[in-house]
PDB file of N, CA and C in Angstrom:
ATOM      1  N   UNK A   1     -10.375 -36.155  14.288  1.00  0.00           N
ATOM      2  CA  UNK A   1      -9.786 -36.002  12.978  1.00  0.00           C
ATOM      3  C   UNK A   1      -9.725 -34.534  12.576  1.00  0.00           C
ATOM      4  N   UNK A   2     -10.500 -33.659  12.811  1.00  0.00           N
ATOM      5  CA  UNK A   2     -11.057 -32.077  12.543  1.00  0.00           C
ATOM      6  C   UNK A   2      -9.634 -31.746  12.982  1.00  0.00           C
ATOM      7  N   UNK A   3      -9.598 -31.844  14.405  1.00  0.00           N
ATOM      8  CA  UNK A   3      -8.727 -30.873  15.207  1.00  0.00           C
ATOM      9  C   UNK A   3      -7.334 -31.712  14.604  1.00  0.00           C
ATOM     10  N   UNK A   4      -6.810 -32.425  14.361  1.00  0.00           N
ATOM     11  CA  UNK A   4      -5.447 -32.756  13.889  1.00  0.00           C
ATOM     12  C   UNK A   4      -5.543 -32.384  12.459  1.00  0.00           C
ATOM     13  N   UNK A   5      -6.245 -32.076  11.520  1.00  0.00           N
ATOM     14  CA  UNK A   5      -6.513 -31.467  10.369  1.00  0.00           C
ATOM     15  C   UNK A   5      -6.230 -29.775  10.804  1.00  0.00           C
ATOM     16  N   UNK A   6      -6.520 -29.303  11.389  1.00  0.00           N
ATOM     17  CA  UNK A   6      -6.373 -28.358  11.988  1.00  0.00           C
ATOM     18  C   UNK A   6      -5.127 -27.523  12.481  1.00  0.00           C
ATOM     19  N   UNK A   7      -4.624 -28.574  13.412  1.00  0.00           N
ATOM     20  CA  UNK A   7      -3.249 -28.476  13.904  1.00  0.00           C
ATOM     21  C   UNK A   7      -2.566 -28.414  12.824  1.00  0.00           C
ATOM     22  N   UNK A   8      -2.388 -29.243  12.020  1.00  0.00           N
ATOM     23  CA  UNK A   8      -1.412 -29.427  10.722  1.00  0.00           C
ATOM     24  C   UNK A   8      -1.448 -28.057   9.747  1.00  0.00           C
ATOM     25  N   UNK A   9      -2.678 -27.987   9.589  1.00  0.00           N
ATOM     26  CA  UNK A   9      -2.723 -26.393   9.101  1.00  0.00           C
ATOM     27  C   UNK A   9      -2.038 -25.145   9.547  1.00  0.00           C
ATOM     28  N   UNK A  10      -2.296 -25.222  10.902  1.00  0.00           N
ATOM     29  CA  UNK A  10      -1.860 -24.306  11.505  1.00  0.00           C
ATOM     30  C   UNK A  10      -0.214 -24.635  11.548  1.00  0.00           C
ATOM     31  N   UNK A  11       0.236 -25.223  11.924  1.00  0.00           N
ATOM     32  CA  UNK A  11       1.271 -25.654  12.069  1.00  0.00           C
ATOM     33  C   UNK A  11       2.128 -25.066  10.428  1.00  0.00           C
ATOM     34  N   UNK A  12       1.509 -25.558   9.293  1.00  0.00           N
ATOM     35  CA  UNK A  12       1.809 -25.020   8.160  1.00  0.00           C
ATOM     36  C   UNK A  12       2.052 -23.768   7.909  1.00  0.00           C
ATOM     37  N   UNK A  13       1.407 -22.827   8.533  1.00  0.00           N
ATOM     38  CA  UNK A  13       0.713 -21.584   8.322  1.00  0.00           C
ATOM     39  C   UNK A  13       1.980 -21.007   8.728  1.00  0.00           C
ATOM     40  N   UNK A  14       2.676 -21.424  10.311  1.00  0.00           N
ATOM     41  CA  UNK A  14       3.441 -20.944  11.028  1.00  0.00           C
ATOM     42  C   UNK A  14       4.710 -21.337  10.521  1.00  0.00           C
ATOM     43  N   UNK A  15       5.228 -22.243   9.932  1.00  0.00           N
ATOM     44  CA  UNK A  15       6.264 -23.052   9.321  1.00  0.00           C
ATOM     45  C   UNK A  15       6.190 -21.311   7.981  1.00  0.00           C
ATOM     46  N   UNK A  16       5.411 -21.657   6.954  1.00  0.00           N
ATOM     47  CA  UNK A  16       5.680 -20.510   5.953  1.00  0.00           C
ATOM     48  C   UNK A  16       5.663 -19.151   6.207  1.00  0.00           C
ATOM     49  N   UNK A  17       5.292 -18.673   7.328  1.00  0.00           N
ATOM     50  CA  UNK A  17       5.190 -17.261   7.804  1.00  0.00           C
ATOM     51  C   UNK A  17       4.068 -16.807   7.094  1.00  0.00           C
ATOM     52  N   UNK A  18       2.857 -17.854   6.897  1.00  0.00           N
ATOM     53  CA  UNK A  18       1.637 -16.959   6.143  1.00  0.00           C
ATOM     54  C   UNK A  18       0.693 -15.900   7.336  1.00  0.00           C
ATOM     55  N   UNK A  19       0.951 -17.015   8.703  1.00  0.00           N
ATOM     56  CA  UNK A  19       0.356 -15.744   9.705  1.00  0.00           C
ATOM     57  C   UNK A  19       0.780 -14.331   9.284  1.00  0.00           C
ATOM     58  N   UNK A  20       1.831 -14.186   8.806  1.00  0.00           N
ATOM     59  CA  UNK A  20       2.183 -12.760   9.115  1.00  0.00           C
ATOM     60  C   UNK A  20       2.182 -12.177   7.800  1.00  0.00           C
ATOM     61  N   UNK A  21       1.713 -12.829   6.790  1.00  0.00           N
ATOM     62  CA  UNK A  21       1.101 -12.203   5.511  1.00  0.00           C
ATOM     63  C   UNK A  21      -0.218 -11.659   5.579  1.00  0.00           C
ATOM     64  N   UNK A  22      -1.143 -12.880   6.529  1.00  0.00           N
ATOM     65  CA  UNK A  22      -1.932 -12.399   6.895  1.00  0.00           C
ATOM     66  C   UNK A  22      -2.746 -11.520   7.733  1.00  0.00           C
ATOM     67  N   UNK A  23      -2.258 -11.771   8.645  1.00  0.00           N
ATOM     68  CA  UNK A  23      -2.146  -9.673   9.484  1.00  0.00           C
ATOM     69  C   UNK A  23      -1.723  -8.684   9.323  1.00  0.00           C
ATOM     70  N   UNK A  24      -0.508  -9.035   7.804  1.00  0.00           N
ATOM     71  CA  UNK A  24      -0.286  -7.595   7.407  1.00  0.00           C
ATOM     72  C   UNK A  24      -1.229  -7.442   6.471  1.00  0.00           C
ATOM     73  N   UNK A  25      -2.042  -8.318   5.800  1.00  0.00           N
ATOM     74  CA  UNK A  25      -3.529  -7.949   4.700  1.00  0.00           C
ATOM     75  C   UNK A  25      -4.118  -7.273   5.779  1.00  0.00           C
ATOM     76  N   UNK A  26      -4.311  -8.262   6.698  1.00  0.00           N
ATOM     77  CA  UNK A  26      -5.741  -7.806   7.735  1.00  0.00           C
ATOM     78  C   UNK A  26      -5.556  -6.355   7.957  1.00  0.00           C
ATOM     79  N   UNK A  27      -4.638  -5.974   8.440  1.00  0.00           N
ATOM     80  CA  UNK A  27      -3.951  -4.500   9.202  1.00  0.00           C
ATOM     81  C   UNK A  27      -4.165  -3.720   7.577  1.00  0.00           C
ATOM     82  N   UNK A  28      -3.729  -3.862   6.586  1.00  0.00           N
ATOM     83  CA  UNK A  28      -3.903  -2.638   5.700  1.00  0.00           C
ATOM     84  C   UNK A  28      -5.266  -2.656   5.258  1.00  0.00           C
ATOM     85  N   UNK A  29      -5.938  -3.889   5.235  1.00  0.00           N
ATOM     86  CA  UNK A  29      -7.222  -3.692   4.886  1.00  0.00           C
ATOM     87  C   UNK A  29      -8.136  -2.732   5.942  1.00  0.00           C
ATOM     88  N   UNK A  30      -7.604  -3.065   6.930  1.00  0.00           N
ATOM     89  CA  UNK A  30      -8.782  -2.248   7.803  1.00  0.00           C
ATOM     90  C   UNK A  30      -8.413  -0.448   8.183  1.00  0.00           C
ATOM     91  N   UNK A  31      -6.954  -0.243   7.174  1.00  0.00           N
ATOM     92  CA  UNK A  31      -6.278   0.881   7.717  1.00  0.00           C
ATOM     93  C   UNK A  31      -6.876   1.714   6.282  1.00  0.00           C
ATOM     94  N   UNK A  32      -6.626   0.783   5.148  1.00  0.00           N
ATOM     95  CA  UNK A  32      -7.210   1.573   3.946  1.00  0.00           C
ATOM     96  C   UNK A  32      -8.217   1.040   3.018  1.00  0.00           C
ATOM     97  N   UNK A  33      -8.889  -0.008   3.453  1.00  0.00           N
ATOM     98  CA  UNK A  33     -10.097  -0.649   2.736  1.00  0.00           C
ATOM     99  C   UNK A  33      -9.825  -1.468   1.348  1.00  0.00           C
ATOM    100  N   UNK A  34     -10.574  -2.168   1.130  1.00  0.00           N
ATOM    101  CA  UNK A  34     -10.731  -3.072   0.207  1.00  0.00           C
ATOM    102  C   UNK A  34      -9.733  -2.703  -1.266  1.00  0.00           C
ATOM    103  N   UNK A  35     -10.675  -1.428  -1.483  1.00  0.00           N
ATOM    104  CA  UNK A  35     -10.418  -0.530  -2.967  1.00  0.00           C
ATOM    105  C   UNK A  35      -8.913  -0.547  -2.839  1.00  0.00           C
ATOM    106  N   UNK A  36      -8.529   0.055  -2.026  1.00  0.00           N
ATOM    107  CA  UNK A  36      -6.615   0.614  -2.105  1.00  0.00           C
ATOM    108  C   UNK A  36      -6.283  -0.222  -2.437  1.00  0.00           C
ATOM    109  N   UNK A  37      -6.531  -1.528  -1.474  1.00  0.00           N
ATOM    110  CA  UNK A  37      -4.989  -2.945  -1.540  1.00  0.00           C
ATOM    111  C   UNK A  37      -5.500  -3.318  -2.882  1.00  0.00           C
ATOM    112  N   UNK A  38      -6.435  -3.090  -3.074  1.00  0.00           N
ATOM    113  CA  UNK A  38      -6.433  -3.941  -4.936  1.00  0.00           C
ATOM    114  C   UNK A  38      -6.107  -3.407  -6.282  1.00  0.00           C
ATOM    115  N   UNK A  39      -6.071  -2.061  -5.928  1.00  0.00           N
ATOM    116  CA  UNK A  39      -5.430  -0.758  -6.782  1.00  0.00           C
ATOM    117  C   UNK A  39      -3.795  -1.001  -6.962  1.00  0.00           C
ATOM    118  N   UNK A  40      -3.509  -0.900  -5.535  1.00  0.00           N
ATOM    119  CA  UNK A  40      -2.189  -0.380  -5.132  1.00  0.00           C
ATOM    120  C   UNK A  40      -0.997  -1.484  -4.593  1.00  0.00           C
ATOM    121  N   UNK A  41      -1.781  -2.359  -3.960  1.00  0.00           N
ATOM    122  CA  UNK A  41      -1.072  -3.136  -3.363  1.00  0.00           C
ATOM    123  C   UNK A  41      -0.233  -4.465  -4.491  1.00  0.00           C
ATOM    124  N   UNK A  42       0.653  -4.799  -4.973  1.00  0.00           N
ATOM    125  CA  UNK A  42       1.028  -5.586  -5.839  1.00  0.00           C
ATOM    126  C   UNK A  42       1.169  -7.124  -5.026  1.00  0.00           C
ATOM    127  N   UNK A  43       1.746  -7.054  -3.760  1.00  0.00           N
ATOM    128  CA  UNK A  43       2.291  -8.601  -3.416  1.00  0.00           C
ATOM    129  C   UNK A  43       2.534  -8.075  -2.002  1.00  0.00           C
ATOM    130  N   UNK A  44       2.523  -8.984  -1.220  1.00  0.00           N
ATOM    131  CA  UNK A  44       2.866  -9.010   0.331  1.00  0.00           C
ATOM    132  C   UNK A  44       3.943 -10.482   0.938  1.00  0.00           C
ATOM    133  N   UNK A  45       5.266 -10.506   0.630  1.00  0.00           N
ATOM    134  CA  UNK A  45       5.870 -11.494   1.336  1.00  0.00           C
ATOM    135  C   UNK A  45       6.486 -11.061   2.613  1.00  0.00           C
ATOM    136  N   UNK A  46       6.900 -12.375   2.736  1.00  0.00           N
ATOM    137  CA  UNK A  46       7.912 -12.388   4.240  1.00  0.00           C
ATOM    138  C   UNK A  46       9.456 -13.095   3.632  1.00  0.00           C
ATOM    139  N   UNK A  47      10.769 -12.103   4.159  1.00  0.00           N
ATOM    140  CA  UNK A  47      11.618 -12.456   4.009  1.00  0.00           C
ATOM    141  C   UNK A  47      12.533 -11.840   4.987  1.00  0.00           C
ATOM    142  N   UNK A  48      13.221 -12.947   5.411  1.00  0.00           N
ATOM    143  CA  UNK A  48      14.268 -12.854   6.764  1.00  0.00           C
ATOM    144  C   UNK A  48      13.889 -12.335   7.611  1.00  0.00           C
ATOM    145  N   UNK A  49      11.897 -12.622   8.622  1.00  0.00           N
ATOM    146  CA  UNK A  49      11.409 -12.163   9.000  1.00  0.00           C
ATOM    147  C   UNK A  49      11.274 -10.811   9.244  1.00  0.00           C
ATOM    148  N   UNK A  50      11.763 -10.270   7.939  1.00  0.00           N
ATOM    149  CA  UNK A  50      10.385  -8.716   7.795  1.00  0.00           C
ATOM    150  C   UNK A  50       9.527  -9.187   6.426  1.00  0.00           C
ATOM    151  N   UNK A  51       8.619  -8.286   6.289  1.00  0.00           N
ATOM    152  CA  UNK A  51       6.948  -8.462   5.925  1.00  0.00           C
ATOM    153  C   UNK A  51       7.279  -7.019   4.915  1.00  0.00           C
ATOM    154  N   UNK A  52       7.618  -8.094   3.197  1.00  0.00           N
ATOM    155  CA  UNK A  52       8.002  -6.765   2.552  1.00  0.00           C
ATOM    156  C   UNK A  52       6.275  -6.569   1.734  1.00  0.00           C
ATOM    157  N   UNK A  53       5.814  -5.418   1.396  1.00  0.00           N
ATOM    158  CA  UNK A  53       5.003  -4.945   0.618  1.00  0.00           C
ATOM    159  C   UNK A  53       5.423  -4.669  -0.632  1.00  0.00           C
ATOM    160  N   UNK A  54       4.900  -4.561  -1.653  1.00  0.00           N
ATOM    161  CA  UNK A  54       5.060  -4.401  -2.963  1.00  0.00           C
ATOM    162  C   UNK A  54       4.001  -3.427  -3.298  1.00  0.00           C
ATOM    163  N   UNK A  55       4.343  -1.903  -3.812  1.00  0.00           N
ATOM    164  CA  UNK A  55       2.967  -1.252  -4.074  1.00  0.00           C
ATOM    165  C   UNK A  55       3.289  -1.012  -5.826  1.00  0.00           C
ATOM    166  N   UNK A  56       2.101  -0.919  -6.428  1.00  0.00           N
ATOM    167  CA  UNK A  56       2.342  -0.798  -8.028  1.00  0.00           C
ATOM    168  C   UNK A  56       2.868   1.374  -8.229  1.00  0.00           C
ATOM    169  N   UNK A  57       2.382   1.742  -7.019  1.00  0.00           N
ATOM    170  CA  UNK A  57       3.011   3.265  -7.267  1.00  0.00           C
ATOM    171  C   UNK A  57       3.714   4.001  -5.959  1.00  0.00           C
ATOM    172  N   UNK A  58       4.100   5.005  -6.723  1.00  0.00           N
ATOM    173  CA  UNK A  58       4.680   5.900  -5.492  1.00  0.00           C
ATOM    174  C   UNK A  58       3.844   6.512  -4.217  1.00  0.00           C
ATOM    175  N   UNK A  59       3.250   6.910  -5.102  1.00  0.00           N
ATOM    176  CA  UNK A  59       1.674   7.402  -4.113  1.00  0.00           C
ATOM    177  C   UNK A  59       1.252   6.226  -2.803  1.00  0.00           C
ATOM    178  N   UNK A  60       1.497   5.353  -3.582  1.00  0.00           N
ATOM    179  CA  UNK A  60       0.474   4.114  -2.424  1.00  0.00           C
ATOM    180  C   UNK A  60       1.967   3.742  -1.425  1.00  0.00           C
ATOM    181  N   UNK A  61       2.833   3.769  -1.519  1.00  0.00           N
ATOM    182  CA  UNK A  61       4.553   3.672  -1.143  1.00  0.00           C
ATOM    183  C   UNK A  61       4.303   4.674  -0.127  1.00  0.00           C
ATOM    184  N   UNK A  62       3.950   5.871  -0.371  1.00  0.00           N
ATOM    185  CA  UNK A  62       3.810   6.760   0.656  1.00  0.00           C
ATOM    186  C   UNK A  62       3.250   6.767   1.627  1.00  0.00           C
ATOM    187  N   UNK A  63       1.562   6.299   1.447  1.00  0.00           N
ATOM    188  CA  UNK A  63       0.379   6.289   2.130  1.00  0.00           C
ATOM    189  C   UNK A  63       0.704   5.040   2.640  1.00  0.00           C
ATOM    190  N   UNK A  64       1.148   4.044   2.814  1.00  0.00           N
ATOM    191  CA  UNK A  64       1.915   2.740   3.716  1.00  0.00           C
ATOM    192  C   UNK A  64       2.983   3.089   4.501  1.00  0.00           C
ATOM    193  N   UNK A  65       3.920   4.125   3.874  1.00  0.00           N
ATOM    194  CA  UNK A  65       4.564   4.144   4.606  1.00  0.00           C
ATOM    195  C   UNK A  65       4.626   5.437   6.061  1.00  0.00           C
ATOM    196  N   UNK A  66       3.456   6.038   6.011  1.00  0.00           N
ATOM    197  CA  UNK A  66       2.687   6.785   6.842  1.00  0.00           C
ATOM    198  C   UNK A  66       1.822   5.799   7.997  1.00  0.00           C
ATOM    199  N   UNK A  67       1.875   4.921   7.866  1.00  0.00           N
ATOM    200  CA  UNK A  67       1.035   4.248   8.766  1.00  0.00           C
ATOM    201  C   UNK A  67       1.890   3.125   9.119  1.00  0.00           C
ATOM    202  N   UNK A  68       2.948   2.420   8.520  1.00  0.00           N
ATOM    203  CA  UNK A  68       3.289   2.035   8.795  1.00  0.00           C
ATOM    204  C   UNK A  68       3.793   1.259  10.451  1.00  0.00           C
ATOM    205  N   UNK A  69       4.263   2.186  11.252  1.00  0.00           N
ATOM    206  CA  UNK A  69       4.318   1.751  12.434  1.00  0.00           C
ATOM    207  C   UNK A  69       3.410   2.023  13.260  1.00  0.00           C
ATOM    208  N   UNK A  70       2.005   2.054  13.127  1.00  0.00           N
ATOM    209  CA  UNK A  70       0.905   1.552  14.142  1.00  0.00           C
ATOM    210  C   UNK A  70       0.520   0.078  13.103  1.00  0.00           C
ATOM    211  N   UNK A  71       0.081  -0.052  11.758  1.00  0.00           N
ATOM    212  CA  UNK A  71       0.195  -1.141  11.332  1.00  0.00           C
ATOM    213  C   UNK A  71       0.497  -2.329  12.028  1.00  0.00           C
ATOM    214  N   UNK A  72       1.603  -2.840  12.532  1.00  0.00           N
ATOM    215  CA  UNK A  72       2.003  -4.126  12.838  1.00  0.00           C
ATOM    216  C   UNK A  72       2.995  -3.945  13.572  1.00  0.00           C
ATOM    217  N   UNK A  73       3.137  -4.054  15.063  1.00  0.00           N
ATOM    218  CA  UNK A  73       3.827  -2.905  15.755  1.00  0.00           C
ATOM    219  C   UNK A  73       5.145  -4.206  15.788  1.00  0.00           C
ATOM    220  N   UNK A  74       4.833  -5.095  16.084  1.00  0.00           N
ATOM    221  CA  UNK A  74       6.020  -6.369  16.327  1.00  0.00           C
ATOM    222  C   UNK A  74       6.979  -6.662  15.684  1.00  0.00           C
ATOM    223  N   UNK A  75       6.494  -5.979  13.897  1.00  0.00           N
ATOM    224  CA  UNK A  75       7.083  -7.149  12.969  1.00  0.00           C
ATOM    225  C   UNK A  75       7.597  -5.568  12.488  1.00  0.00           C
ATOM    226  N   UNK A  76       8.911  -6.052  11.203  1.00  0.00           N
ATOM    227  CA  UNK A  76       9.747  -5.261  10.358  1.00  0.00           C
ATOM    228  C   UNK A  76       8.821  -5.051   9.151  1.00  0.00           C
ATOM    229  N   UNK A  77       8.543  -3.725   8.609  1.00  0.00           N
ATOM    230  CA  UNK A  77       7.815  -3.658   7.529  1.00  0.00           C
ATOM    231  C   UNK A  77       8.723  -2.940   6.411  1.00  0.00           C
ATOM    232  N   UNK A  78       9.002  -3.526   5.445  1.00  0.00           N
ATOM    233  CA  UNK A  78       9.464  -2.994   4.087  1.00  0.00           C
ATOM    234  C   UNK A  78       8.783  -2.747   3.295  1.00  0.00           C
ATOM    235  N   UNK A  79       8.597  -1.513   2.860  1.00  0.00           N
ATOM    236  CA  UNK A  79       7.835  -1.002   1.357  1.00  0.00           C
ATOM    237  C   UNK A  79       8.882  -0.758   0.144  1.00  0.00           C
ATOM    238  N   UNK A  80       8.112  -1.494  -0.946  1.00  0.00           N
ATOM    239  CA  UNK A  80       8.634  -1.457  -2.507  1.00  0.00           C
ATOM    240  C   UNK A  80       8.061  -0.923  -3.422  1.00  0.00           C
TER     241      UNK A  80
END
């Protein structure tokens, strides 16, 4: 029962493109720590498979978009 609870999740996860919301958290969290993404970071979607960011300033727009391509080398990254 676990593992088909499981599957379905996952399966979900991959259906909404949250995997790739979530490795782009994972990836900025570990590129600029906790403090930044909660300062700076406004929203993280996926649309027409690229992975847009939302930052509340210019400053943080910058500092994303400096790292940007070691970040998430696979996927399309848009900053807002």
């Amino acid at each position: 029962m676990e593992e088909t609870i499981k599957e379905i999740v996952d399966q979900f996860f991959k259906e909404k493109k949250l995997d790739k919301v979530k490795r782009a958290e994972d990836a900025l969290l570990k590129q600029f720590g906790k403090n930044f993404i909660n300062k700076n970071v406004e929203q993280i979607t996926v649309e027409n498979e690229k992975i847009i960011i939302k930052t509340n300033t210019v400053e943080a727009k910058t500092e994303i978009n400096l790292y940007k391509k070691t970040l998430i080398k696979e996927e399309k990254i848009i900053i807002k």
